[in-house]
N, C-alpha and C. Protein backbone atom coordinates (compact mmCIF):
# COMPACT_ATOMS: atom_id res chain seq x y z
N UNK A 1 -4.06 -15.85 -0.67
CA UNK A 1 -4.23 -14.55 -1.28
C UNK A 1 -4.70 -14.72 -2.72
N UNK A 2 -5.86 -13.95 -3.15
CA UNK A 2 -6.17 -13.84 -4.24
C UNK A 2 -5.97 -12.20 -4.77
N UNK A 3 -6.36 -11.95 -5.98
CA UNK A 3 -6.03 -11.13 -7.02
C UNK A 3 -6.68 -10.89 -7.96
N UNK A 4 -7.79 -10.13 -8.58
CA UNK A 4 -8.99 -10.24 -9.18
C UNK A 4 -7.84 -8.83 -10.02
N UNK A 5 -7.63 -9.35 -11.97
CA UNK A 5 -7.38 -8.56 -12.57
C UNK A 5 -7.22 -7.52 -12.52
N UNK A 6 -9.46 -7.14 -12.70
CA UNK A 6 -10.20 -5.74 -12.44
C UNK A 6 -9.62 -5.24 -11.61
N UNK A 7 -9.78 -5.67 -10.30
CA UNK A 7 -9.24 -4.75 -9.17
C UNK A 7 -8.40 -4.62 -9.49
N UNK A 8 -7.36 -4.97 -9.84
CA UNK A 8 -5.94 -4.51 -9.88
C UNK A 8 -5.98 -3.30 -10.63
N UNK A 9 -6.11 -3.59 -11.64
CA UNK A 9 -6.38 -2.45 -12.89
C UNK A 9 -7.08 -1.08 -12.60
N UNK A 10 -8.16 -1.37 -11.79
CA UNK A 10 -8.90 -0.07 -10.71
C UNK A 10 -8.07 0.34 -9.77
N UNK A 11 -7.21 0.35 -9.52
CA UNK A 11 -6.26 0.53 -7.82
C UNK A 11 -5.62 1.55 -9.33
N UNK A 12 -4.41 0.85 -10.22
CA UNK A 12 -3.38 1.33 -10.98
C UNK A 12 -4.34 2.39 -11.55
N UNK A 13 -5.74 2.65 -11.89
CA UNK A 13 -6.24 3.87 -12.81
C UNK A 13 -6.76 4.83 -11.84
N UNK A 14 -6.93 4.29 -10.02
CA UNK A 14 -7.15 5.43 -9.31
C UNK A 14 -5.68 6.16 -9.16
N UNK A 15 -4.52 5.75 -9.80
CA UNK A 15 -3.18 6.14 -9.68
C UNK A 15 -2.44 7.01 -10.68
N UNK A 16 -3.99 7.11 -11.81
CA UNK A 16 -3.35 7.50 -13.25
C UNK A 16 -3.10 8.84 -12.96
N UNK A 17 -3.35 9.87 -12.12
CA UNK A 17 -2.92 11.29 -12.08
C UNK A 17 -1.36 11.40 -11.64
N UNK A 18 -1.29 10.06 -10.35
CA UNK A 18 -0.06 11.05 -9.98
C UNK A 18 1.43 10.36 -10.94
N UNK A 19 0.93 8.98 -11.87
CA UNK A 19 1.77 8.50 -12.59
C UNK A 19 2.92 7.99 -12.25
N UNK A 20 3.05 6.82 -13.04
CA UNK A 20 4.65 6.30 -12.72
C UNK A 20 4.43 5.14 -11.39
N UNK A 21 3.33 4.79 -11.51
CA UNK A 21 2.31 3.98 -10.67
C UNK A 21 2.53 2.76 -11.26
N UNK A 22 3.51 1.10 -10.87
CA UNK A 22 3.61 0.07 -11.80
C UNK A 22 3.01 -0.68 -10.58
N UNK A 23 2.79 -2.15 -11.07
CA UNK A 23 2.46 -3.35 -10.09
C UNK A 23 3.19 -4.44 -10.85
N UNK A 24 3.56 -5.36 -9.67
CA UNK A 24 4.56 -6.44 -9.98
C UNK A 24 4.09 -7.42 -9.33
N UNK A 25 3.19 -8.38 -10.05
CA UNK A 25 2.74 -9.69 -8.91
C UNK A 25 4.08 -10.28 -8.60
N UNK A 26 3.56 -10.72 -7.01
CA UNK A 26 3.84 -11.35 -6.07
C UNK A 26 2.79 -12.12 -5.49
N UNK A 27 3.51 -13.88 -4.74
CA UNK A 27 2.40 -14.36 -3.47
C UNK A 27 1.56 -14.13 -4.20
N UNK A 28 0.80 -14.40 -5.13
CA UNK A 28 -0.50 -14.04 -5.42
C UNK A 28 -1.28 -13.09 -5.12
N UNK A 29 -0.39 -11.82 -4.94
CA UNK A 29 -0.98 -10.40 -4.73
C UNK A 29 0.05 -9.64 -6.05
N UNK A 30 -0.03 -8.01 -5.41
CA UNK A 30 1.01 -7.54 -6.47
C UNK A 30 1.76 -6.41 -5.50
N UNK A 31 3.37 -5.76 -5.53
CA UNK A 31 3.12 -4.40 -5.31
C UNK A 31 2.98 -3.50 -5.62
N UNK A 32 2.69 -2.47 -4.81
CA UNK A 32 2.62 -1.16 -6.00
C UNK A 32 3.86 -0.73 -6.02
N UNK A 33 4.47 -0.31 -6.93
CA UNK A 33 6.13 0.63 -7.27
C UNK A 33 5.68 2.32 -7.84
N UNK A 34 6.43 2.82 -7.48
CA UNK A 34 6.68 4.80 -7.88
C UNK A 34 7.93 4.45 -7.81
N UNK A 35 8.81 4.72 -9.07
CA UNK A 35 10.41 5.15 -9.07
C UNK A 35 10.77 3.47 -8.51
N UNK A 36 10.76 2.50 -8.66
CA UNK A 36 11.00 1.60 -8.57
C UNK A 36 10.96 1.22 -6.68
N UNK A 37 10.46 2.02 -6.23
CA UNK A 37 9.85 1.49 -4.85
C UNK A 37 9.15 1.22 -4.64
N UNK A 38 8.64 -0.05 -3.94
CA UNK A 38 7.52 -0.41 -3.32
C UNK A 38 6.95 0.50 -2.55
N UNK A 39 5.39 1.18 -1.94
CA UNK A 39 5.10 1.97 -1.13
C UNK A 39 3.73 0.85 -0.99
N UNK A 40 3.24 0.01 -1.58
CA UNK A 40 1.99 -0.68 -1.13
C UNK A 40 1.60 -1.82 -1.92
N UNK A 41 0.73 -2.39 -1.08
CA UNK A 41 1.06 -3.43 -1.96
C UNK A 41 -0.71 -4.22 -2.13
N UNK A 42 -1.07 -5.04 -2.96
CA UNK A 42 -2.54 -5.66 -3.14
C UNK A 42 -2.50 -6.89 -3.11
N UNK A 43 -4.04 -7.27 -2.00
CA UNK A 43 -3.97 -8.59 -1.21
C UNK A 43 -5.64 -8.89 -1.65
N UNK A 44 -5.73 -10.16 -1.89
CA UNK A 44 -7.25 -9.90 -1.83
C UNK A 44 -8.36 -9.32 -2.11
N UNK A 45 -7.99 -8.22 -3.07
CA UNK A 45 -8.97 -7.33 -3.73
C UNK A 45 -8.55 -6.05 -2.29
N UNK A 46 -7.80 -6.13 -1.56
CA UNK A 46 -7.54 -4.80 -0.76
C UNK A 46 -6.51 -4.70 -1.05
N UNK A 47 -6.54 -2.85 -0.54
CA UNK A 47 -4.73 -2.13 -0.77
C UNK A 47 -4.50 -1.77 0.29
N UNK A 48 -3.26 -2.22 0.55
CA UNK A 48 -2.71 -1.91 1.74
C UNK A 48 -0.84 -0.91 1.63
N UNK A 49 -0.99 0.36 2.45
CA UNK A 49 -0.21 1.06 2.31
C UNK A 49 0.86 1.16 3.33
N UNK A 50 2.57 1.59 3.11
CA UNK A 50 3.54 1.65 3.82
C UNK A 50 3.36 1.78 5.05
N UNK A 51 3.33 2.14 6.16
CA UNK A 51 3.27 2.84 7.57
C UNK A 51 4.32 2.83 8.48
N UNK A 52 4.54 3.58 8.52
CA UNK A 52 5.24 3.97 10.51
C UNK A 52 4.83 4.56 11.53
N UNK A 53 5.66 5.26 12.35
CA UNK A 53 5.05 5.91 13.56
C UNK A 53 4.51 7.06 13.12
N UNK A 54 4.85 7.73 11.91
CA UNK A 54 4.27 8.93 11.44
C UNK A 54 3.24 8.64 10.84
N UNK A 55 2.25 7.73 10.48
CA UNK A 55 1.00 7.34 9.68
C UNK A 55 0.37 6.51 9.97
N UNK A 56 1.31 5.74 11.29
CA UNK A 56 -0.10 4.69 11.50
C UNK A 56 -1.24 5.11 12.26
N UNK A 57 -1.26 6.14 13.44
CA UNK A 57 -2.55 6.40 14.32
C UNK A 57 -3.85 6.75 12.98
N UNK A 58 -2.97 7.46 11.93
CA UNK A 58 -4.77 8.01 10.98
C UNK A 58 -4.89 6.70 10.45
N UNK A 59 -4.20 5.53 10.41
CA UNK A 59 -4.66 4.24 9.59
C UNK A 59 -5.58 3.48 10.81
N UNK A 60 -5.19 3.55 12.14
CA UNK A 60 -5.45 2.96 13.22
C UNK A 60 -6.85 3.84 13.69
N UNK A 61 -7.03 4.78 13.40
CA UNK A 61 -8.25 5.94 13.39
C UNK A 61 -9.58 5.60 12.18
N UNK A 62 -9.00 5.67 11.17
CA UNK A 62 -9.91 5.08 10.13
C UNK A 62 -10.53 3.39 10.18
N UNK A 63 -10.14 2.90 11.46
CA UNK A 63 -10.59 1.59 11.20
C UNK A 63 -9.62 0.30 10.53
N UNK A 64 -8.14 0.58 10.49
CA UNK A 64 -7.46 -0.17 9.66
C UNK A 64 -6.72 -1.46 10.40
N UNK A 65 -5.86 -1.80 9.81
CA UNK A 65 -5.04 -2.95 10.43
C UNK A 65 -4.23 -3.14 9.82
N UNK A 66 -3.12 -3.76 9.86
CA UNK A 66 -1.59 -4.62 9.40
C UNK A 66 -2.64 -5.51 8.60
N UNK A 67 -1.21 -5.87 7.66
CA UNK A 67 -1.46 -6.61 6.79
C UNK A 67 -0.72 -8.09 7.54
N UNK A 68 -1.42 -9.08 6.92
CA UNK A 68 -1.16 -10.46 7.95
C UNK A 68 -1.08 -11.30 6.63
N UNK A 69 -0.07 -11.48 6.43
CA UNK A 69 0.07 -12.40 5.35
C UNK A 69 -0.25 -13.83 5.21
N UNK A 70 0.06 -14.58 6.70
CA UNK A 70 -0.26 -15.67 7.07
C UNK A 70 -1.47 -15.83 8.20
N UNK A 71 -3.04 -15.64 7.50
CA UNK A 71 -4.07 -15.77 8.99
C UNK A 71 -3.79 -16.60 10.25
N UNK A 72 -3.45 -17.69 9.95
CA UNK A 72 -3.28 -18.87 10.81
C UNK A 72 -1.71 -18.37 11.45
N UNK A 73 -1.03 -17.32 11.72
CA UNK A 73 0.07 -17.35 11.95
C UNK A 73 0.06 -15.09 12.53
N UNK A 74 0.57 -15.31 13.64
CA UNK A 74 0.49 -14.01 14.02
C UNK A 74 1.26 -12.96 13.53
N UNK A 75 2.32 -13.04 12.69
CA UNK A 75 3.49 -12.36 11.92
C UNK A 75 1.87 -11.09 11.17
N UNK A 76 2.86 -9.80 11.18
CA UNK A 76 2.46 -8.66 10.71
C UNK A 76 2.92 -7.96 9.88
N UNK A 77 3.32 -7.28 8.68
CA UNK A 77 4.03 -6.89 7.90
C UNK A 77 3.92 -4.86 8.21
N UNK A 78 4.47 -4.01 7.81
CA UNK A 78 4.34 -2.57 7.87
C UNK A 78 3.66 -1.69 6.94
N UNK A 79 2.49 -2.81 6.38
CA UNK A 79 1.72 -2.33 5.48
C UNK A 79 0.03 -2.49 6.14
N UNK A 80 -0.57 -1.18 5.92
CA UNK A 80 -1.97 -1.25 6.65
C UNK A 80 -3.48 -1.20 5.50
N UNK A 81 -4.08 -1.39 5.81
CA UNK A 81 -5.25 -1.43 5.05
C UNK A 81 -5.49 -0.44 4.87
N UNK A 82 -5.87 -0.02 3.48
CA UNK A 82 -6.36 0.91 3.17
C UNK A 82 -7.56 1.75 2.96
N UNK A 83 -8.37 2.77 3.64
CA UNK A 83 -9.83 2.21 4.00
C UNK A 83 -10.20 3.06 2.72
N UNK A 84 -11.45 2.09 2.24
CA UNK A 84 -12.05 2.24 0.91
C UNK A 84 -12.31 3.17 0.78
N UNK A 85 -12.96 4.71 1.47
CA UNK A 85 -13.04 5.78 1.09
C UNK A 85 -11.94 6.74 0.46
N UNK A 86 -10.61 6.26 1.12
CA UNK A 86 -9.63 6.71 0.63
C UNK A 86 -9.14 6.80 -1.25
N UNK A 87 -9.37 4.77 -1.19
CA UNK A 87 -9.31 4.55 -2.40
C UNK A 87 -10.06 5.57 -3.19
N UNK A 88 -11.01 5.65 -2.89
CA UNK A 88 -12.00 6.24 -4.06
C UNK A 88 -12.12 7.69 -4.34
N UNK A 89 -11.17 8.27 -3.21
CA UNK A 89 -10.79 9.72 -3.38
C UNK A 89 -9.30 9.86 -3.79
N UNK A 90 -9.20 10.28 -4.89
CA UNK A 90 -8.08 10.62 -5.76
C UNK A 90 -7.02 11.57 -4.84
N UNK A 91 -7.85 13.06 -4.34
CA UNK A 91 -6.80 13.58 -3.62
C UNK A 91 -5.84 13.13 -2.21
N UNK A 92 -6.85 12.40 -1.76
CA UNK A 92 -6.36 12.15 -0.41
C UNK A 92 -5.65 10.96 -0.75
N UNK A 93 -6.16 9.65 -1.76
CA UNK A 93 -4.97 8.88 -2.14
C UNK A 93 -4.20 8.90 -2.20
N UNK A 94 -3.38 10.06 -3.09
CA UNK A 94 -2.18 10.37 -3.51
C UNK A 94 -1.60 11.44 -2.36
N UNK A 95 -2.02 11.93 -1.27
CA UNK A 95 -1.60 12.37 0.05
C UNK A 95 -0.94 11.06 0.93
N UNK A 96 -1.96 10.39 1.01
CA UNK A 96 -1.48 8.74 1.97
C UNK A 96 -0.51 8.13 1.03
N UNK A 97 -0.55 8.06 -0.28
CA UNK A 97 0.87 7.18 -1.28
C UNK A 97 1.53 7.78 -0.75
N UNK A 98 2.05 9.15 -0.96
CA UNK A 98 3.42 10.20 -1.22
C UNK A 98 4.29 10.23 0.41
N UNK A 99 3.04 10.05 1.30
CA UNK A 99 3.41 9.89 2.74
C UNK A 99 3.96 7.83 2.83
N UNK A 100 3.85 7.42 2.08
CA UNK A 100 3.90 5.89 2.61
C UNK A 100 5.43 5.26 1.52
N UNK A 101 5.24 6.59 0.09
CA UNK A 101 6.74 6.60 -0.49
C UNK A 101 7.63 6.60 0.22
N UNK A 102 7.44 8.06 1.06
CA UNK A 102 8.41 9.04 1.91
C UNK A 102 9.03 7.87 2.75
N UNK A 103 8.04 7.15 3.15
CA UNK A 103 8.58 6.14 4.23
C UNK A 103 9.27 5.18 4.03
N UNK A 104 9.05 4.52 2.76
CA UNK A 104 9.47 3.58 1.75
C UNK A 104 10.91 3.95 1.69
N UNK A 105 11.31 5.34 1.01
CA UNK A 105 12.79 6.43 0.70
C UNK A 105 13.20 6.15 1.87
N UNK A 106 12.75 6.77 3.02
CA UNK A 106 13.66 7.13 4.01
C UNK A 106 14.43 5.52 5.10
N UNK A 107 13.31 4.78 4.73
CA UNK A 107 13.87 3.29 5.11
C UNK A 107 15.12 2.87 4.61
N UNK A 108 14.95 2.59 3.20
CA UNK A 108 15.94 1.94 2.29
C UNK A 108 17.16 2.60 2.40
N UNK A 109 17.17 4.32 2.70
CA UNK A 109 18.47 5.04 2.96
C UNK A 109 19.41 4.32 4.55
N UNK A 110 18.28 4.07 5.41
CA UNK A 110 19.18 3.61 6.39
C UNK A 110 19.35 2.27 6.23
N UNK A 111 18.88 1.44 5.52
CA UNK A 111 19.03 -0.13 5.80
C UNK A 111 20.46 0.33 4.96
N UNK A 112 20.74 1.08 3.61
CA UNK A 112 21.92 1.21 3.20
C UNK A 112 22.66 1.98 3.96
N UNK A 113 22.98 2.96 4.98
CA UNK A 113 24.13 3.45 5.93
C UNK A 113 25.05 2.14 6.97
């Protein structure tokens, strides 16, 4: 995994509206945090966002995929690619974050019950 500054810095300023948008390298990527949650995370110069059963068919519709941390190794993580048109549209970005937060929140509540 690589990590190109710029990009990074372009992902966090397509984020500057809805704010409160941090990144924390990792693995030689970073994630993204809102309110100290992870909801996505950057691999490679791509962003890849939370998913479940409620968000993956439009990620799986747009052309996307799991994030694969290890190529040589079939393991999948619950984060999907994010398809570049998205990136580059501000509104619908922050529609797919707020949906991939939600998912982020509602996880962490049950891993704690």
């Amino acid at each position: 995994m690589a990590l190109s500054e710029e990009f990074l810095q372009y992902v966090l300023d397509q984020y500057a509206t809805w704010g409160g948008v941090t990144a924390r390298k990792m693995f030689g990527g970073a994630g993204l945090y809102r309110d100290g949650k992870m909801f996505g995370l950057v691999a490679d110069d791509l962003v890849y966002l939370k998913v479940d059963d409620s968000n993956r068919d439009e990620y799986l519709e747009a052309g996307s995929h799991a994030f694969q941390p290890y190529p040589d190794k079939p393991m999948t993580m619950s984060y999907y690619l994010l398809p570049p048109e998205v990136l580059q549209n501000p509104t619908i970005l922050m529609d797919w974050s707020h949906r991939s937060l939600a998912i982020q929140l509602k996880t962490k509540k049950k891993k704690k019950k």
